[in-house]
Protein backbone atom coordinates (compact mmCIF):
# COMPACT_ATOMS: atom_id res chain seq x y z
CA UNK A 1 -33.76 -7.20 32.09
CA UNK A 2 -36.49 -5.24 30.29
CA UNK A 3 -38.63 -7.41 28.30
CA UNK A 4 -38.75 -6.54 24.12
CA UNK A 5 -42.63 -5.39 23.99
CA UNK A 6 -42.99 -4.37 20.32
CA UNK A 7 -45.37 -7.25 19.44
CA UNK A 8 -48.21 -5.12 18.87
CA UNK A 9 -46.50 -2.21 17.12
CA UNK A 10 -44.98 -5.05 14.86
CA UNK A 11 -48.66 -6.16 14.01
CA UNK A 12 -49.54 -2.60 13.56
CA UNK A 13 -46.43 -2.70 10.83
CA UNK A 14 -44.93 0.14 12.24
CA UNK A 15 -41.70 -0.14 12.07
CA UNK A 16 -40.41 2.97 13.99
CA UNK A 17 -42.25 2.43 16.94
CA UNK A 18 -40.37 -1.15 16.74
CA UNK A 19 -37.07 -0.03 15.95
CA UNK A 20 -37.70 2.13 19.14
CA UNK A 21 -36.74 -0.18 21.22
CA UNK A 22 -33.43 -1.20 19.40
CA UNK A 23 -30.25 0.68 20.10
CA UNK A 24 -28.35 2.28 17.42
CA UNK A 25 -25.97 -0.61 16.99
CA UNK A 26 -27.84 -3.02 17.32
CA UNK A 27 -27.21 -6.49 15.21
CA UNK A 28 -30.21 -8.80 14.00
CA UNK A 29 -29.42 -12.19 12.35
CA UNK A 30 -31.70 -14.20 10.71
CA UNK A 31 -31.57 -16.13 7.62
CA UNK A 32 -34.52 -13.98 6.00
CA UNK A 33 -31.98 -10.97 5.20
CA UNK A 34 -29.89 -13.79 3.45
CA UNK A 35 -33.00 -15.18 1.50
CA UNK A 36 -34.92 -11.98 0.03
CA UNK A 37 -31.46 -10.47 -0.93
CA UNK A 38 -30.83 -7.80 1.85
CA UNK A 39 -27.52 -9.24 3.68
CA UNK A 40 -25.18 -12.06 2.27
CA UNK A 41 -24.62 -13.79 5.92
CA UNK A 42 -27.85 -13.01 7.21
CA UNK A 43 -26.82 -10.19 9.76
CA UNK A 44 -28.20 -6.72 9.86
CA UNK A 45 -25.80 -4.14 11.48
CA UNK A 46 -27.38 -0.97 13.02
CA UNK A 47 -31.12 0.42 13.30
CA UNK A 48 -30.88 2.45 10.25
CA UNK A 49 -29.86 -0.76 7.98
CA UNK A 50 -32.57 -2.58 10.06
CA UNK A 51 -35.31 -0.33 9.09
CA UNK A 52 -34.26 -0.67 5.17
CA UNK A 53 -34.51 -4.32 6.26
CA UNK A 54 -37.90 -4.53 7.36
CA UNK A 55 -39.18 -2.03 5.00
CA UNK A 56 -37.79 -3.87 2.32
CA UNK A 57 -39.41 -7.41 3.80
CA UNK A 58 -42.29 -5.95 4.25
CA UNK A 59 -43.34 -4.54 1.31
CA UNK A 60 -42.35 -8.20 0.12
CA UNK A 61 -44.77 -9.82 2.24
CA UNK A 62 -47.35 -6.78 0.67
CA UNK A 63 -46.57 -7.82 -3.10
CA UNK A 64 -47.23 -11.87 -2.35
CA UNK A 65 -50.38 -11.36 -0.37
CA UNK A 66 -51.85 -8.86 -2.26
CA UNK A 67 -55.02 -10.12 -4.12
């Protein structure tokens, strides 16, 4: 089994060198897509809803950190 290595491009916020090492259908659940809003059970179905996920989350995470 390969291991996921996309810690430090996940650090680096760049979320297409991450979402390289998804496959196309790939399916993320977490309850963070149920609490900002993004999915009502908390599951993220594919790489392109996944990106609109974490792009979404991320900018988020921008707006309450900001100064």
């Amino acid at each position: 089994m390969k291991r996921l290595n996309a810690l430090p491009a996940w650090n680096a916020r760049d979320v297409e060198a991450v979402l390289a090492h998804f496959h196309n259908d790939v399916l993320f659940v977490s309850p963070v897509p149920q609490t900002i809003g993004f999915a009502s059970d908390g599951t993220v179905r594919g790489r392109h809803a996944l990106r609109r996920y974490w792009h979404e989350a991320l900018a988020i995470i921008r707006r309450c950190t900001s100064p």
